[in-house]
N, C-alpha and C. Protein backbone atom coordinates (compact mmCIF):
# COMPACT_ATOMS: atom_id res chain seq x y z
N UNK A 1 50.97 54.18 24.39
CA UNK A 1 50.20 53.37 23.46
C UNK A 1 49.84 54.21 22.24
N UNK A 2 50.22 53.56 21.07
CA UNK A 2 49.59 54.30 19.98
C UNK A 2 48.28 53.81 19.25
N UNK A 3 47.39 54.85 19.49
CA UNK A 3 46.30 54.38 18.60
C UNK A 3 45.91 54.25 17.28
N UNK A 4 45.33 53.20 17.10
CA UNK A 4 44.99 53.16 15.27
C UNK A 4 45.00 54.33 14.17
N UNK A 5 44.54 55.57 15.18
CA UNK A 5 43.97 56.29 14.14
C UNK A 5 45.44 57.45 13.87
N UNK A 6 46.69 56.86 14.93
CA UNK A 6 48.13 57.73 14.51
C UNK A 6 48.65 57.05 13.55
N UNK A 7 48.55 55.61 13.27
CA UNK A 7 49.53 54.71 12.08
C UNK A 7 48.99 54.84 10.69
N UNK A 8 48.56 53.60 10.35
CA UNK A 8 48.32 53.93 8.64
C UNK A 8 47.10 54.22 8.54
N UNK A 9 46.41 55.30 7.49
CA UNK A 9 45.25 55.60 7.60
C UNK A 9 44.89 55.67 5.98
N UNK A 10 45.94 54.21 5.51
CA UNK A 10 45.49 54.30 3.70
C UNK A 10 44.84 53.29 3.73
N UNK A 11 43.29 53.17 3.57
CA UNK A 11 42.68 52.14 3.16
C UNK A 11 43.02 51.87 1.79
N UNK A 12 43.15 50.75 1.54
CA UNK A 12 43.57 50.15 -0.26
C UNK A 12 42.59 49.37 -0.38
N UNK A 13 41.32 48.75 0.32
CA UNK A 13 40.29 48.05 0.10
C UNK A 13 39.29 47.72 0.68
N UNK A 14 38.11 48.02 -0.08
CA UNK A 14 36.82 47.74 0.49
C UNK A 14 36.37 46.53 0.23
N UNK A 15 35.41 46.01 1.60
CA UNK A 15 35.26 44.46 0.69
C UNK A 15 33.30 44.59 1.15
N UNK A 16 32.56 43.99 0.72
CA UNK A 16 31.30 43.60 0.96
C UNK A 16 30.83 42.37 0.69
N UNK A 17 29.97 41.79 1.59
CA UNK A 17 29.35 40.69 1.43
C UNK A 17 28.18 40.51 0.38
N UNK A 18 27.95 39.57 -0.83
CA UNK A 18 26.99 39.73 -1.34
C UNK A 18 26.31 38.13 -1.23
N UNK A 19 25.26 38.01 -1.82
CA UNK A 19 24.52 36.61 -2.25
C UNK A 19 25.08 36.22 -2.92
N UNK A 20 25.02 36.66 -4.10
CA UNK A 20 26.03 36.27 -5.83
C UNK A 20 27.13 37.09 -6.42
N UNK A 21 27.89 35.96 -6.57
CA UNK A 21 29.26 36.82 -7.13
C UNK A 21 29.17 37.07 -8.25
N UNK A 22 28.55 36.79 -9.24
CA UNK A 22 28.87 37.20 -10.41
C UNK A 22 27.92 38.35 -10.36
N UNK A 23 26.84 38.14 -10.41
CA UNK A 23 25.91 39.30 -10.14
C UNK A 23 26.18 40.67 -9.29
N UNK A 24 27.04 40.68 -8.22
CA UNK A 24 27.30 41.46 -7.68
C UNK A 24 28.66 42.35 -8.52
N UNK A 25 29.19 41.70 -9.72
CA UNK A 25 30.39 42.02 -10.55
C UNK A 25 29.76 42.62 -11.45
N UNK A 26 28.81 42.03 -11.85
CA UNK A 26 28.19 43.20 -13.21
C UNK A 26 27.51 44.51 -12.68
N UNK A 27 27.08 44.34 -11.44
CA UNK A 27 26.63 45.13 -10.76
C UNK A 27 27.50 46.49 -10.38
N UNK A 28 28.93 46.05 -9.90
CA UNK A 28 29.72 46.68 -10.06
C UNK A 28 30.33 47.71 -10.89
N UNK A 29 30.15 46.52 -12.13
CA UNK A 29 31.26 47.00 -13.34
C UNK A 29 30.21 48.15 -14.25
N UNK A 30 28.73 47.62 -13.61
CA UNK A 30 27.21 48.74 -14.88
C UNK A 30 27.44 49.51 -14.16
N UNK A 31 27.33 50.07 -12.54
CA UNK A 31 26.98 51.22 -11.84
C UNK A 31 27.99 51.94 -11.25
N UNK A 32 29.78 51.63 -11.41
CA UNK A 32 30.69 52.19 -11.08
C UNK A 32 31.73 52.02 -12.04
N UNK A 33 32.33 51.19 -12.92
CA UNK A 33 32.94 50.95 -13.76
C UNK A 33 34.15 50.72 -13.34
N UNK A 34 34.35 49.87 -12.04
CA UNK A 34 35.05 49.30 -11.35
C UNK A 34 35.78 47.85 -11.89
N UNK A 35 36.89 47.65 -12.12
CA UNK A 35 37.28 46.11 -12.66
C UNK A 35 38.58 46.27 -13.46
N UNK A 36 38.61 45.17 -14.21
CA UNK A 36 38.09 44.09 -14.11
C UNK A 36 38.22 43.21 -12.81
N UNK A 37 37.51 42.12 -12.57
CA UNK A 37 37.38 41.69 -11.39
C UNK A 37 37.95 40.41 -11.58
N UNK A 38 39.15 40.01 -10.72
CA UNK A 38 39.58 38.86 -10.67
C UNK A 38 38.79 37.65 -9.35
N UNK A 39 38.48 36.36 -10.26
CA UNK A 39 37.85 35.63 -9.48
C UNK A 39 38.69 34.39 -8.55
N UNK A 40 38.47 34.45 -7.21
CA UNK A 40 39.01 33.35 -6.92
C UNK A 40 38.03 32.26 -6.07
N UNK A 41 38.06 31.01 -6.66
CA UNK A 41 36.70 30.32 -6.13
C UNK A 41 36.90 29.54 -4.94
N UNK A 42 37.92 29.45 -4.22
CA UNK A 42 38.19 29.59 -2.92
C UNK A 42 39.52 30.15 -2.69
N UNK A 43 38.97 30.61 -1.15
CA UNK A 43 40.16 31.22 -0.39
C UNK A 43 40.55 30.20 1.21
N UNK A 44 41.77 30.05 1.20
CA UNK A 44 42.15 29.09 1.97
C UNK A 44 43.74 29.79 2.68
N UNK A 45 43.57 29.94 4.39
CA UNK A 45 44.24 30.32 4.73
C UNK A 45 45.21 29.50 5.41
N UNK A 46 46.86 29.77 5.58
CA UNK A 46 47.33 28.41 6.72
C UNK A 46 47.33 29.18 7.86
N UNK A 47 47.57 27.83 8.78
CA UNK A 47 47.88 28.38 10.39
C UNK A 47 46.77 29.36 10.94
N UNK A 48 45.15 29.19 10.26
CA UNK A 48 44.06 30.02 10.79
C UNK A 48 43.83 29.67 12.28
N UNK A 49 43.24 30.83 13.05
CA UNK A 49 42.70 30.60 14.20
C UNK A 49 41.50 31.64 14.08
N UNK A 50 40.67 31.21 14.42
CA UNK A 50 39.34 32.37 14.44
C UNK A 50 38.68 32.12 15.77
N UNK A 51 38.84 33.48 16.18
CA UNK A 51 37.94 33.64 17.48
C UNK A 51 38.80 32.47 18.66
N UNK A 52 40.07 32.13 18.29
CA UNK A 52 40.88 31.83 19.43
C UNK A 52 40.28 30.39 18.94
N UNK A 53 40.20 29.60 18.17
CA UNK A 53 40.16 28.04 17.66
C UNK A 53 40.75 27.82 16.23
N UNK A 54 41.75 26.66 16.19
CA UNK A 54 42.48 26.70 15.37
C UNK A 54 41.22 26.70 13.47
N UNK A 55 41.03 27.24 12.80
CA UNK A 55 40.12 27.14 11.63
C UNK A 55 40.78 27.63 10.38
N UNK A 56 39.89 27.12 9.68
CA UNK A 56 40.52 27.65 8.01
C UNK A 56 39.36 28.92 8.22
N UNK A 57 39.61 30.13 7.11
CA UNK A 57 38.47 31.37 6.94
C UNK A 57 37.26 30.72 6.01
N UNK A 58 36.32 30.90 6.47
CA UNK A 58 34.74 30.52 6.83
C UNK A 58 35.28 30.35 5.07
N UNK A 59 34.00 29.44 4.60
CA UNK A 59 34.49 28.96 2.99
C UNK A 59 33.21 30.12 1.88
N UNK A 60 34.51 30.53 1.34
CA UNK A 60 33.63 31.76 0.72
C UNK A 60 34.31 31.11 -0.99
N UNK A 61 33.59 32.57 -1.99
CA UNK A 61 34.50 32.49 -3.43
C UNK A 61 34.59 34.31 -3.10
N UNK A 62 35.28 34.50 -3.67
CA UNK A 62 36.07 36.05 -3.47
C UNK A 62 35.90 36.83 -5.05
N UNK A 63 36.15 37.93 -5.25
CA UNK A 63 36.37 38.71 -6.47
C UNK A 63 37.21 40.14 -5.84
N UNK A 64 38.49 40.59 -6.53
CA UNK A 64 38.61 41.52 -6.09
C UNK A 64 38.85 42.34 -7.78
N UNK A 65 38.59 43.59 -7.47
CA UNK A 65 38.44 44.56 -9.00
C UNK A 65 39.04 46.12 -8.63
N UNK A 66 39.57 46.79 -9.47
CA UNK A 66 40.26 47.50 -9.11
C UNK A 66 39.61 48.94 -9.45
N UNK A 67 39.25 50.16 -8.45
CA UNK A 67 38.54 51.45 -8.93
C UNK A 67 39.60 52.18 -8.34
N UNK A 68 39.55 52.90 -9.20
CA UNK A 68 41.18 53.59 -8.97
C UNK A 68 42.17 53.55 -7.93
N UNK A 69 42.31 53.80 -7.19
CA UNK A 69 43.54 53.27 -6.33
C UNK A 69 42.88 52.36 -5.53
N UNK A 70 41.73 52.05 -5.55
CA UNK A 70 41.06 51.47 -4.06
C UNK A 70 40.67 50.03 -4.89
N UNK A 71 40.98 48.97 -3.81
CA UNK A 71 40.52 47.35 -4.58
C UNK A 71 39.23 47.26 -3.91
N UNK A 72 37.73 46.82 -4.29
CA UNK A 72 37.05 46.48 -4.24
C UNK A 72 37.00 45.10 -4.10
N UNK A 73 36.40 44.61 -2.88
CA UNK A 73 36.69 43.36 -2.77
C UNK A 73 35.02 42.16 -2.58
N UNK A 74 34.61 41.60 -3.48
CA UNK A 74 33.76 41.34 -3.12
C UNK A 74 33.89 39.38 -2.61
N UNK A 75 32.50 38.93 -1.45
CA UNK A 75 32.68 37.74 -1.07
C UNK A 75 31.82 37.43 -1.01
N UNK A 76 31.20 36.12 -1.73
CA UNK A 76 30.27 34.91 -1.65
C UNK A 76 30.18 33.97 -0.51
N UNK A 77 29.51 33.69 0.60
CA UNK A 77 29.82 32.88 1.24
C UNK A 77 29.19 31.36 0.79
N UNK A 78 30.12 30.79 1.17
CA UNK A 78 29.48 29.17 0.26
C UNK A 78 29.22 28.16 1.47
N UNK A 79 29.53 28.21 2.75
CA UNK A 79 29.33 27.36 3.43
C UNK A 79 28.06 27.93 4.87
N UNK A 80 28.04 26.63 5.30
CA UNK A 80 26.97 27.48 6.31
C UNK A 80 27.46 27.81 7.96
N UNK A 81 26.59 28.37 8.62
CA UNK A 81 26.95 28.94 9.95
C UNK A 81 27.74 30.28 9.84
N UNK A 82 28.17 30.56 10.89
CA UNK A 82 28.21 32.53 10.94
C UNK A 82 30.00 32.20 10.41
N UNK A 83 30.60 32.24 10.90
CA UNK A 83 31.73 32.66 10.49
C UNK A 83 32.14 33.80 10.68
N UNK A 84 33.55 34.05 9.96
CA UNK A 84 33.79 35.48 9.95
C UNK A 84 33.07 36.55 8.69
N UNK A 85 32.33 35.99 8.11
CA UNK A 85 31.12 36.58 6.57
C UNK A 85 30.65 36.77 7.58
N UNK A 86 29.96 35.72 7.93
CA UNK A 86 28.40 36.09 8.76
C UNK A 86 28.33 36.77 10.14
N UNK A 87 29.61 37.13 10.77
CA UNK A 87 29.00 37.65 11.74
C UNK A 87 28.42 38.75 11.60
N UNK A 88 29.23 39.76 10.62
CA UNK A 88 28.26 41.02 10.14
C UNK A 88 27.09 40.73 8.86
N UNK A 89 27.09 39.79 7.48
CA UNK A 89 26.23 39.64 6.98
C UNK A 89 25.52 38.38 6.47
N UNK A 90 24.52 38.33 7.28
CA UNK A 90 24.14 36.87 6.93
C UNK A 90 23.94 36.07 5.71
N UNK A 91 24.23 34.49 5.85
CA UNK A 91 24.44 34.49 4.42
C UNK A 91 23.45 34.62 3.67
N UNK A 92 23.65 34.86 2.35
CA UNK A 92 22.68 35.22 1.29
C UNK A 92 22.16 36.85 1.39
N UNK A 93 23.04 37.42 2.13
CA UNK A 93 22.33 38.88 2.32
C UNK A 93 23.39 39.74 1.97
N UNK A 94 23.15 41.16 1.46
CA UNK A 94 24.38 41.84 0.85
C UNK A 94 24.73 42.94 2.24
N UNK A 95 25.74 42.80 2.31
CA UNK A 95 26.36 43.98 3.76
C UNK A 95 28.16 44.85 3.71
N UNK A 96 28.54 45.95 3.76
CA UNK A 96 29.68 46.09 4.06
C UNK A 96 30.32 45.19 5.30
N UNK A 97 31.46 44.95 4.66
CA UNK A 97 32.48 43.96 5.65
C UNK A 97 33.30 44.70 6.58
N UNK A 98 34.72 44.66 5.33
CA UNK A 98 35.89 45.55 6.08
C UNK A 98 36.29 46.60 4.82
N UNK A 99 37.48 47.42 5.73
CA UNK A 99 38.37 48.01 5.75
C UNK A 99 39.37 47.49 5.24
N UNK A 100 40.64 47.17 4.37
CA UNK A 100 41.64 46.83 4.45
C UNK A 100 42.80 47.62 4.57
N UNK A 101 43.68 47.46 5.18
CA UNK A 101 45.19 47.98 5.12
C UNK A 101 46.04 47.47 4.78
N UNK A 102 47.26 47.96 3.63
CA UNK A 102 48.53 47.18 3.73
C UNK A 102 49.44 47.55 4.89
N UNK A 103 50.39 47.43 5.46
CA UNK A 103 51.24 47.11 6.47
C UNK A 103 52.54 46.50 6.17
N UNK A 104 53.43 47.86 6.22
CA UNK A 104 54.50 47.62 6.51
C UNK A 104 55.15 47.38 7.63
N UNK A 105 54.62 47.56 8.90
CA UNK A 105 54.90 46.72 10.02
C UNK A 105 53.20 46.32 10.53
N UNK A 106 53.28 45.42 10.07
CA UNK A 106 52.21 44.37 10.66
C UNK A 106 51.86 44.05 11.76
N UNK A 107 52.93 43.88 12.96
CA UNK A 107 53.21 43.74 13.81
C UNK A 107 52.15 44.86 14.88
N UNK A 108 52.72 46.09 14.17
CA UNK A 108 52.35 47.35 14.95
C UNK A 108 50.76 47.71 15.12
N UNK A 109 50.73 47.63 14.05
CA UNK A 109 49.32 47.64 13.54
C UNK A 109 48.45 46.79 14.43
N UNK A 110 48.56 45.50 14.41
CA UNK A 110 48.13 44.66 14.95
C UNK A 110 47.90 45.13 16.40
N UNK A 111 49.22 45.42 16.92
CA UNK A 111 49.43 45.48 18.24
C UNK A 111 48.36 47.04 18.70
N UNK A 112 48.20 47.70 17.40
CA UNK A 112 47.52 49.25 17.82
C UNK A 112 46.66 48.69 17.99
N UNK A 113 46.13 48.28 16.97
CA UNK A 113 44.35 48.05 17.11
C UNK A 113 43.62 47.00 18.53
N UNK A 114 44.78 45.98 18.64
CA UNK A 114 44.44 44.95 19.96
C UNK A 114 44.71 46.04 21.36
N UNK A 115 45.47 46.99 21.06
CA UNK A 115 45.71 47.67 22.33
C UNK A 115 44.54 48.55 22.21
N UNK A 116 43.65 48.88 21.51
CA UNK A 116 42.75 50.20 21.46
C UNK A 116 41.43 49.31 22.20
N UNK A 117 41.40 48.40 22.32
CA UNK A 117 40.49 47.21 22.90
C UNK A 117 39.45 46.22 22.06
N UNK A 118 40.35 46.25 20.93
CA UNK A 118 39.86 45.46 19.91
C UNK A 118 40.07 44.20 19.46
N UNK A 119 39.08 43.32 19.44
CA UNK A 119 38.94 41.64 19.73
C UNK A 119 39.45 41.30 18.21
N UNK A 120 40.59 40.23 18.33
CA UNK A 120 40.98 39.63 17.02
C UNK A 120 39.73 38.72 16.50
N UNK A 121 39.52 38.18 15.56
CA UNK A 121 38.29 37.58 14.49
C UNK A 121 38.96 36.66 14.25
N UNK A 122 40.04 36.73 13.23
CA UNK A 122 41.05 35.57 12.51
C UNK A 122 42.01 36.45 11.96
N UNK A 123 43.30 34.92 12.29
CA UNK A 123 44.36 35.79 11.57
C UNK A 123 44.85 34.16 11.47
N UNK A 124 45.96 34.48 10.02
CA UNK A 124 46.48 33.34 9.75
C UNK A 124 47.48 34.00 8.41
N UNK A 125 48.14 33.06 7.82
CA UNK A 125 48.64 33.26 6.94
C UNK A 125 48.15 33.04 5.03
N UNK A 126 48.19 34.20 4.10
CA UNK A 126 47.37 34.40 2.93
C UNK A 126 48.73 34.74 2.23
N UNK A 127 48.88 33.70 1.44
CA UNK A 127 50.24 34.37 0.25
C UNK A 127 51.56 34.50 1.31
N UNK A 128 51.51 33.42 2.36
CA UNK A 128 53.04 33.17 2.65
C UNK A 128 53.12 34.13 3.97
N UNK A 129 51.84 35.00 3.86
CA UNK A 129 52.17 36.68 5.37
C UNK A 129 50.86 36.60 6.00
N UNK A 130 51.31 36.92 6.96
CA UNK A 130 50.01 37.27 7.83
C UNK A 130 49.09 38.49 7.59
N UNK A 131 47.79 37.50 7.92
CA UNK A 131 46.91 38.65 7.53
C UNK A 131 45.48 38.45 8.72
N UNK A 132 44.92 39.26 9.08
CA UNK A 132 43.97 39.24 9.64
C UNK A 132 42.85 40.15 9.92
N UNK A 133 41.28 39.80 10.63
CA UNK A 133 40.50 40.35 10.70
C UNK A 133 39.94 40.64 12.16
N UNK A 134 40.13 41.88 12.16
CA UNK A 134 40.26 42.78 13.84
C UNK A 134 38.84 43.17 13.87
N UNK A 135 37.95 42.95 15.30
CA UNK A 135 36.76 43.85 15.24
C UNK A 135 36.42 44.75 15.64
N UNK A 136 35.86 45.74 14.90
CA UNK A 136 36.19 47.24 15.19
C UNK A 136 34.40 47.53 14.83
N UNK A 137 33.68 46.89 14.86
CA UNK A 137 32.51 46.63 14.56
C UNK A 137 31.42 47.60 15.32
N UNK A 138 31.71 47.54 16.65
CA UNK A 138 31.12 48.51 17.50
C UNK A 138 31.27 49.88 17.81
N UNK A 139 32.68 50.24 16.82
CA UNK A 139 33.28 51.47 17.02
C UNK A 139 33.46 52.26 15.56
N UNK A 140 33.16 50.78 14.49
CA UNK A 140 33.50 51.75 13.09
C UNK A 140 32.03 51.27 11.92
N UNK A 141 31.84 49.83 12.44
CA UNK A 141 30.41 49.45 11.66
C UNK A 141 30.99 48.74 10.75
N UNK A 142 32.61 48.01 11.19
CA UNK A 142 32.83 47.26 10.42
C UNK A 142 34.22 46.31 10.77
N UNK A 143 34.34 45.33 9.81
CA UNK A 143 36.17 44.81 10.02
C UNK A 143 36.94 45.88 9.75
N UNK A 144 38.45 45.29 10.29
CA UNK A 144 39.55 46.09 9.52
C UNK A 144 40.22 44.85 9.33
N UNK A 145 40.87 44.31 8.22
CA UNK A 145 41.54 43.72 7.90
C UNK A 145 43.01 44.14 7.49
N UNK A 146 43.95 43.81 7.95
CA UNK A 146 45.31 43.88 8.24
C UNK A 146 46.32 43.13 7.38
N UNK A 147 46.91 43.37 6.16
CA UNK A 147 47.40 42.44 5.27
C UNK A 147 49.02 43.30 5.52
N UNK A 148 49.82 42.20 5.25
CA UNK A 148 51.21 42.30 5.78
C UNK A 148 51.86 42.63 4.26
N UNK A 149 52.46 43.36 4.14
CA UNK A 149 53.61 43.64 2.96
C UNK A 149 54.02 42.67 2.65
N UNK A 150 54.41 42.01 1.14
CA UNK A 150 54.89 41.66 0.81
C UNK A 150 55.59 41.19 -0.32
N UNK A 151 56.44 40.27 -0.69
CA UNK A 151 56.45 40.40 -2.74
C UNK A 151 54.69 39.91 -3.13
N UNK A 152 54.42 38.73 -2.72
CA UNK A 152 54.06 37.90 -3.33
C UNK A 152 52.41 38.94 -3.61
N UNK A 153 52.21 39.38 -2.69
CA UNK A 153 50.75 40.01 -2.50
C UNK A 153 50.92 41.50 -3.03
N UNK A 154 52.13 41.81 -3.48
CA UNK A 154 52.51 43.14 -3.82
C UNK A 154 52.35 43.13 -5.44
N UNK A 155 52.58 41.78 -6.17
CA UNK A 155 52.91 41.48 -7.34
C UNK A 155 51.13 41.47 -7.62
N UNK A 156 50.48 39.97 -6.68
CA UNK A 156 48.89 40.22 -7.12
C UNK A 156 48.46 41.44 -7.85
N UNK A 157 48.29 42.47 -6.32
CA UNK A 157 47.96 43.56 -6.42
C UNK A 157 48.18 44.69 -7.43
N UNK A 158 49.68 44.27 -7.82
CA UNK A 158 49.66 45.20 -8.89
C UNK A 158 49.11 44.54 -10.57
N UNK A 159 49.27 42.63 -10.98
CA UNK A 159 48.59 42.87 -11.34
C UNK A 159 46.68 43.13 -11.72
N UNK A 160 46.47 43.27 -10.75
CA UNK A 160 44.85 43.90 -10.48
C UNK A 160 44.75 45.65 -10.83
N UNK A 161 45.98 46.21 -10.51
CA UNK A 161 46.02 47.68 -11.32
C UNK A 161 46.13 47.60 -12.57
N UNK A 162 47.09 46.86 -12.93
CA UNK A 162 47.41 47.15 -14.24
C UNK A 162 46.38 46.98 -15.40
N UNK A 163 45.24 45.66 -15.11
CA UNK A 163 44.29 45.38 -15.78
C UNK A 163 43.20 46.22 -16.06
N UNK A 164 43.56 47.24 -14.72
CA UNK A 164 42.13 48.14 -14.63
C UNK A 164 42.83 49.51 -15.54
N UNK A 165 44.15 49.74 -15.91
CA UNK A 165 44.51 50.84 -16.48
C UNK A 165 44.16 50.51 -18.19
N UNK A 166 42.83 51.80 -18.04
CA UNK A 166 42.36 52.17 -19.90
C UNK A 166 41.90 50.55 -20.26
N UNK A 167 41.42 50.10 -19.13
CA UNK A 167 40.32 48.90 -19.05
C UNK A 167 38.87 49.08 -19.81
N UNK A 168 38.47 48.66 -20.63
CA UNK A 168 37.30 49.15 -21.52
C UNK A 168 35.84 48.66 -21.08
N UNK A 169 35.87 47.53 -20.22
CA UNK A 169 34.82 47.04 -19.57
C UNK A 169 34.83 45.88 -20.02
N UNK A 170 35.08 45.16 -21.01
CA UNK A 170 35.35 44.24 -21.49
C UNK A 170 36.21 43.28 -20.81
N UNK A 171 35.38 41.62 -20.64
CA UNK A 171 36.00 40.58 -20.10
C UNK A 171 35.92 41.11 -18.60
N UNK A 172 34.98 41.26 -17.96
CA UNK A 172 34.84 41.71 -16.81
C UNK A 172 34.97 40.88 -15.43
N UNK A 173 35.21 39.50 -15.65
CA UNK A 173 35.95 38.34 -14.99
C UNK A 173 36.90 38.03 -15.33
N UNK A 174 37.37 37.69 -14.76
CA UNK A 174 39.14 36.86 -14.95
C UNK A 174 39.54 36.00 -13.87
N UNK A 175 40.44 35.69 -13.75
CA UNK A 175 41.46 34.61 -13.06
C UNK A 175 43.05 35.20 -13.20
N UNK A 176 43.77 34.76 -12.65
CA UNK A 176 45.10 35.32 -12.15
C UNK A 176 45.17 34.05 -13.13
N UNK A 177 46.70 34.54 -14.04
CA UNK A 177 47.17 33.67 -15.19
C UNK A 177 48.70 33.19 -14.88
């Protein structure tokens, strides 16, 4: 069995729970100079199952912003009951979430972390690939989220770098164009 901590050990993103998204962006962008931050005002997954019942991911609005190699990921939760936001931060309250990884075998990954004795959260498909949220909560103080290689999420991502290269602070929201 291989454990998590022999495979990939490049986090590419932090995400945290806040109250307000915009507020939590300027917040960002005054005290780290992190961004620009692209907004998306929902996130909607196919083929979700959470916690072993077929579901869409708990209804949030998202921002992700780019500090140097690492994406900052921030999430609003908009709907009520725990979800996968709330099981670590309740809503309206600000908390670290996850971890993210990209994954070039997805598969493996997956299979490390479920073999290390770690309970799946949700997994479903985001941009055409699987992606999901493993709980590692009792062992790390947080998610790890598991995003699968691919064009479509490879293209996002890069452009979220490119915006942040000799980025002046200026226009500190956006939208994917």
């Amino acid at each position: 069995m291989m454990l998590p901590a022999q495979r990939n050990r490049n986090f590419m993103q932090l995400c945290w729970v806040v109250p307000a998204l915009e507020a939590a962006i300027e917040h960002w962008v005054k005290f780290s100079g992190a961004g620009p931050f692209f907004v998306f005002e929902s996130l909607h997954f196919e083929d979700g199952i959470y916690r072993g019942v077929p579901a869409d991911i708990a209804p949030c609005r998202a921002a992700i912003g780019q500090f140097g190699d690492m994406q900052i990921e921030l999430v609003e939760q908009t709907g009520d009951g725990t979800g996968l936001w709330g099981e670590i931060v309740p809503k309206g309250q600000l908390g670290f979430h996850h971890a993210g990884l990209y994954c070039t075998d997805y598969a493996a990954e997956r299979a490390a972390y479920l073999d290390a004795g770690n309970a799946m959260v949700f997994e479903g498909l985001m941009m055409g690939a699987k992606t999901c949220y493993i709980d590692t909560v009792q062992t790390l103080g947080f998610m790890i989220e598991l995003i699968t290689a691919n064009p479509v999420a490879a293209h996002v991502f890069q452009q979220f770098h490119e915006a942040s290269i000799g980025w002046d602070g200026r226009d500190p929201i956006r939208t994917l164009g």
